[in-house]
Protein backbone atom coordinates (compact mmCIF):
# COMPACT_ATOMS: atom_id res chain seq x y z
CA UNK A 1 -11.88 6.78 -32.32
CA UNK A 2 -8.66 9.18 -32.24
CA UNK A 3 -8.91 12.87 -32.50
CA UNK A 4 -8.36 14.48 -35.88
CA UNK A 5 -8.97 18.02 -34.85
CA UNK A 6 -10.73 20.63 -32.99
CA UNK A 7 -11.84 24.12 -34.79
CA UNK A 8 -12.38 27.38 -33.35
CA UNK A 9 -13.45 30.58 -34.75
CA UNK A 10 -11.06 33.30 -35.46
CA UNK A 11 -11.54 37.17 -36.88
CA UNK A 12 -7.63 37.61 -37.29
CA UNK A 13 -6.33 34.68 -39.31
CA UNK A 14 -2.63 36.45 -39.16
CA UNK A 15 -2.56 37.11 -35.50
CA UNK A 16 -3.68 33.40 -34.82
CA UNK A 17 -1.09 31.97 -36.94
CA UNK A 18 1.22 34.10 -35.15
CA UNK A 19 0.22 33.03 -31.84
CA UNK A 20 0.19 29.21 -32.40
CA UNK A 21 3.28 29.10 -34.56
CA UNK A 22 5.70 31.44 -32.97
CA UNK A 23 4.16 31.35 -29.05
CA UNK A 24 2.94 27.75 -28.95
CA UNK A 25 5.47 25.97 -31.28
CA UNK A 26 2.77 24.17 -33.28
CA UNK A 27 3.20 24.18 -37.16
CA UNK A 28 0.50 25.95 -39.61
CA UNK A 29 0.44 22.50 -41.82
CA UNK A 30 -2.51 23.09 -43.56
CA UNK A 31 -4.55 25.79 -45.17
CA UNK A 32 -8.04 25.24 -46.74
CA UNK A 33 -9.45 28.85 -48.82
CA UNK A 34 -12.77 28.38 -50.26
CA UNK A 35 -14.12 31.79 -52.16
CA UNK A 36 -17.73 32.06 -53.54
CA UNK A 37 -16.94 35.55 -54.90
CA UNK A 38 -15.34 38.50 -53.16
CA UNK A 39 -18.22 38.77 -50.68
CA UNK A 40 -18.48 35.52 -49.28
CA UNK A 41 -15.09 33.81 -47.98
CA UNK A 42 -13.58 31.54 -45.29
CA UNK A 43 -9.76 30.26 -44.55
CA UNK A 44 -9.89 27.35 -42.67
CA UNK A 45 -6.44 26.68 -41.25
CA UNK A 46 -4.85 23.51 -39.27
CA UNK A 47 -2.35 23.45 -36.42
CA UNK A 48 0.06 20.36 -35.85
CA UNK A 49 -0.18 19.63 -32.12
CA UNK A 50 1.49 16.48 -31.67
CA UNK A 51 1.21 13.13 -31.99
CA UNK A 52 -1.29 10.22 -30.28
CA UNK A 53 0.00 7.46 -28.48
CA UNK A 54 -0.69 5.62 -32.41
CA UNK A 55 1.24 8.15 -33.63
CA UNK A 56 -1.30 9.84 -35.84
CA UNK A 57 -0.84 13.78 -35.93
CA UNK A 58 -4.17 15.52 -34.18
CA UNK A 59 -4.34 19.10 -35.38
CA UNK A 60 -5.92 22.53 -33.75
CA UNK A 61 -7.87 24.57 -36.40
CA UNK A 62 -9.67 28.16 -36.89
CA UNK A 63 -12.20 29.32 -39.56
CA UNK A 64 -11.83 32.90 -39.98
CA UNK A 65 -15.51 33.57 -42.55
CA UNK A 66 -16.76 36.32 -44.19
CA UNK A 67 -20.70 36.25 -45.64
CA UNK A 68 -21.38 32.67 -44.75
CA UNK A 69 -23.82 33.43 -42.35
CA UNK A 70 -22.36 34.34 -39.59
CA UNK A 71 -24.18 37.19 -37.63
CA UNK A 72 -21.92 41.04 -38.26
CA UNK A 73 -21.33 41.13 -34.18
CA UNK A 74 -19.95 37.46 -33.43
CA UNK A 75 -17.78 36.31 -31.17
CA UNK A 76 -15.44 33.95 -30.92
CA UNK A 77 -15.09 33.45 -27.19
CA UNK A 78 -16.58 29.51 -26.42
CA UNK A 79 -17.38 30.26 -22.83
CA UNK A 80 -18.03 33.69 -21.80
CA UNK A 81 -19.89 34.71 -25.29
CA UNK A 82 -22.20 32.17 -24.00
CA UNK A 83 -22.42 33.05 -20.62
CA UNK A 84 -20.35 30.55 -19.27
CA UNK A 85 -16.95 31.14 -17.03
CA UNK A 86 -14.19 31.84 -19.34
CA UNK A 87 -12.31 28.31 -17.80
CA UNK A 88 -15.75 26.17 -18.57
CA UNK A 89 -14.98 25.41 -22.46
CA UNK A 90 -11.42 24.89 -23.00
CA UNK A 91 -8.93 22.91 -24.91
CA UNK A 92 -5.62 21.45 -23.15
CA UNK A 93 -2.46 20.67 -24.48
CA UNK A 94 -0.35 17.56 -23.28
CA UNK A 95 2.81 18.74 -22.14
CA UNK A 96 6.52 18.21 -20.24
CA UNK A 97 7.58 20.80 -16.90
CA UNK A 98 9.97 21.23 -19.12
CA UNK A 99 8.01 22.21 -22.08
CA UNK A 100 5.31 24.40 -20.28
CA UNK A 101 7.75 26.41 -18.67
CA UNK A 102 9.45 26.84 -22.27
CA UNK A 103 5.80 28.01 -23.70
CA UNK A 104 5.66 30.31 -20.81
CA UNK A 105 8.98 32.06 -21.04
CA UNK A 106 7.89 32.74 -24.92
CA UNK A 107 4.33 33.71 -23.77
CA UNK A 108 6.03 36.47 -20.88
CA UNK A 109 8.25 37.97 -22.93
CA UNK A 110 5.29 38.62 -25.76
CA UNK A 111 3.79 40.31 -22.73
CA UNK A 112 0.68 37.32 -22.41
CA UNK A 113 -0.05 36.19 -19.12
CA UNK A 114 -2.04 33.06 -18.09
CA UNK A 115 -5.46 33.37 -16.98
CA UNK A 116 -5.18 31.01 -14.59
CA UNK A 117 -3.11 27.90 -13.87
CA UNK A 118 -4.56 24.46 -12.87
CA UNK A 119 -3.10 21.20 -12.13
CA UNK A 120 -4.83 18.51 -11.93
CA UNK A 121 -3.09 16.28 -10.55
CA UNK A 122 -3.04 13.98 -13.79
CA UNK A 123 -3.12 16.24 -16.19
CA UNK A 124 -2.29 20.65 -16.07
């Protein structure tokens, strides 16, 4: 069964869009707002990040909420808010030499460095 997407959580809706869009290269191609007043909220937002080998278009996604539940002093870090090693939960991105190195120029020059960089030998 292929991938449709993935969603993370997100306190800065703007600054994510930002990051993904102008950074990444992926395109915000879907925005979902659902409002159950002014104090209870969420934007749930979808990332194109390429095509499967079918060709269907899988998509990265944050929910940024307000008053659905969520306790006042989450986080949104997978791995280390849970004790984990930042590396342990993680989502990869198929990609060319050609296009990684691209990504990082872009990611250098916003003054982001990686936290670490792995190859796997089939897949970095």
């Amino acid at each position: 069964m292929p991938l449709h997407h993935v969603a993370y959580a997100t306190k800065d809706v703007e600054a994510t869009t930002r990051f993904y869009e102008e950074l990444m290269g992926f395109p915000l191609v879907h925005t979902e707002i659902t409002a159950g007043g002014e104090e209870t909220w969420l934007r749930h937002i979808f990332f194109d990040i390429g095509p499967d080998s079918d060709g269907n278009h899988e998509s990265i996604a944050f929910f940024q909420v307000h008053g659905v539940g969520e306790k006042p002093d989450y986080t949104t870090d997978v791995s280390d808010g849970v004790g984990l090693p930042v590396w342990v939960n993680h989502c990869a991105f198929r990609a060319t030499s050609e296009k990684q190195e691209e990504v990082r120029a872009r990611m250098t020059a916003a003054g982001i460095q990686p936290l670490m960089d792995v190859d796997h030998g089939w897949c970095h």
